[in-house]
Protein backbone atom coordinates (compact mmCIF):
# COMPACT_ATOMS: atom_id res chain seq x y z
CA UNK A 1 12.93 15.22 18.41
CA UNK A 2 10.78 14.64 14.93
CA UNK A 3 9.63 17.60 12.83
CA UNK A 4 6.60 16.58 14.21
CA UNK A 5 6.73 17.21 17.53
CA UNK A 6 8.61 19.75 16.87
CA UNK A 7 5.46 21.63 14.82
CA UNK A 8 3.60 20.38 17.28
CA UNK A 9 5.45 22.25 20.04
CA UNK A 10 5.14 25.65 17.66
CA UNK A 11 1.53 24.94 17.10
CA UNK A 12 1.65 24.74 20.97
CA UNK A 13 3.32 27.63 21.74
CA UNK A 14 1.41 29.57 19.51
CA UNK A 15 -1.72 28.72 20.81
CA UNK A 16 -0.50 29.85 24.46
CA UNK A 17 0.87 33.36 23.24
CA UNK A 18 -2.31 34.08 21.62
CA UNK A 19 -3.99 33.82 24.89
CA UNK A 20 -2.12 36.46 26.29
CA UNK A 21 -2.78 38.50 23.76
CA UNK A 22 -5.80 41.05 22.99
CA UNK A 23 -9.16 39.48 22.01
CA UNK A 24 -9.71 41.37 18.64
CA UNK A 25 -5.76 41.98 17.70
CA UNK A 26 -4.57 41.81 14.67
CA UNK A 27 -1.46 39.70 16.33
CA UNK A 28 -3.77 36.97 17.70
CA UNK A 29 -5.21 36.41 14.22
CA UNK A 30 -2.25 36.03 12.82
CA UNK A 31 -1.15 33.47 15.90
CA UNK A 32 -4.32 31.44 15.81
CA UNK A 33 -4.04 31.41 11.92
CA UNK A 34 -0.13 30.13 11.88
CA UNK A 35 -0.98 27.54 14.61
CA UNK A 36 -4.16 26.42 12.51
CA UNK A 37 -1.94 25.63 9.31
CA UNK A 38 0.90 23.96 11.19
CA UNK A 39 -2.17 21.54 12.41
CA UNK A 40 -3.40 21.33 8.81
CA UNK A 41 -0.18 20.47 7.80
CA UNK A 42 0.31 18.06 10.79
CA UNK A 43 -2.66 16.26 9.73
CA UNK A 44 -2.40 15.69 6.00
CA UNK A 45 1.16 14.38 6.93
CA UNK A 46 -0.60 11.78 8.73
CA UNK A 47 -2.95 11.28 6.14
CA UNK A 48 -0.26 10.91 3.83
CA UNK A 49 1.21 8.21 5.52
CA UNK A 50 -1.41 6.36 6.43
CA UNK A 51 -2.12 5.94 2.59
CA UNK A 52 1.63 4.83 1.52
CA UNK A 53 0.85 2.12 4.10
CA UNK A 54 -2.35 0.99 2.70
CA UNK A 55 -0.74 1.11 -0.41
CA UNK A 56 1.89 -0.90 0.48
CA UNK A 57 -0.36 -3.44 1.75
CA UNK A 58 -2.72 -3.72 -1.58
CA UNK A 59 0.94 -4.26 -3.43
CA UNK A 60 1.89 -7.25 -0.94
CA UNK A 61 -1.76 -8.52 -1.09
CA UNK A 62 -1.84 -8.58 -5.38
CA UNK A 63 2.23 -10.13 -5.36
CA UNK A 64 1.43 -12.84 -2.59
CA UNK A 65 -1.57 -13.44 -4.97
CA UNK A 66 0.62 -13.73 -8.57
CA UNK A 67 3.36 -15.62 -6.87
CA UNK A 68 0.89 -18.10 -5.33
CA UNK A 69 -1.27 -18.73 -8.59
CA UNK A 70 2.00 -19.18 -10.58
CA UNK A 71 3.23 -21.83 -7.95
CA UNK A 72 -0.07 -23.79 -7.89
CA UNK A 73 -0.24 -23.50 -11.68
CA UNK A 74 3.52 -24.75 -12.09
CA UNK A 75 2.86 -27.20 -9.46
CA UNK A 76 -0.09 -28.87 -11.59
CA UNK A 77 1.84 -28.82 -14.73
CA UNK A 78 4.60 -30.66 -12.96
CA UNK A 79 2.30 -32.98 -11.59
CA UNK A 80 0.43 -33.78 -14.57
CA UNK A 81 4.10 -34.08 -16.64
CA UNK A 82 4.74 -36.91 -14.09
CA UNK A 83 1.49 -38.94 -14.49
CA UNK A 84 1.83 -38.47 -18.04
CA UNK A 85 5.64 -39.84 -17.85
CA UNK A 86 4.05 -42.87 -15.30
CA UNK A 87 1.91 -43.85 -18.87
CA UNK A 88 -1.08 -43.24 -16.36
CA UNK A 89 -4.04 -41.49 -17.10
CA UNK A 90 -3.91 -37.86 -16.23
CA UNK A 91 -7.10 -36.13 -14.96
CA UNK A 92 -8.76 -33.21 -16.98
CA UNK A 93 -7.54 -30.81 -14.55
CA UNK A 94 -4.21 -31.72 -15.55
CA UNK A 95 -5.04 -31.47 -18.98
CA UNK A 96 -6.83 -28.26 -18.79
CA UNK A 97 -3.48 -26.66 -16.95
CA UNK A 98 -1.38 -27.98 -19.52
CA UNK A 99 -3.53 -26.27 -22.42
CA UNK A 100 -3.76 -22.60 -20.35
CA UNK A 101 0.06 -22.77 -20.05
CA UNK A 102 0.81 -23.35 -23.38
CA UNK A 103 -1.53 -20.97 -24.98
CA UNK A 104 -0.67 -18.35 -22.41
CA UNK A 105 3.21 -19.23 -24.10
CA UNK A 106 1.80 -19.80 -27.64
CA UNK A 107 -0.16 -15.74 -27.41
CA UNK A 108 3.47 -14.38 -25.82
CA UNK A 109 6.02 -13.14 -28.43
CA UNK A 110 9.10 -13.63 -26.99
């Protein structure tokens, strides 16, 4: 069994013993209250993870993202490289990639 069944079980049992138990004692407070917090605590745990998931998933999303727009930019400079090589006229796009890359190497300090 998990820890969370297993709270969940206490929270449980808890909840039963308290209904045996006097209306206005001081006992069943103290029952009601314990299984409330084991709840609480139940709860945020699954809040909690529910987050590192989403978080997870925002991290994949932005590195799929990088890793894509540095293949298609690689991928045009290659491209353009090889029409350039052909003595062919290269297109501005090919142009334009070439100039981003090599300013993005020329503001770098390696």
């Amino acid at each position: 069994m998990t820890t969370e069944e297993l709270m969940r079980m206490d929270a449980d049992d808890l909840y039963e013993k308290s209904m045996d138990m006097e209306a206005d004692s001081e006992e069943r407070a103290k029952a009601v209250a314990t299984a409330n917090s084991i709840v609480d605590r139940l709860n945020e745990s699954k809040k909690l993870k529910g987050e590192r998931i989403d978080r997870w998933i925002k991290l994949g999303v932005t590195g799929l993202t990088f890793v894509a727009s540095a293949a298609i930019s690689i991928w045009a400079n290659l491209d353009s490289k090889r029409f350039e090589g052909e003595a062919t006229h290269t297109t501005e796009a090919g142009r334009s990639s070439q100039r981003t890359l090599l300013s993005f190497f020329d503001k770098q300090k390696f």
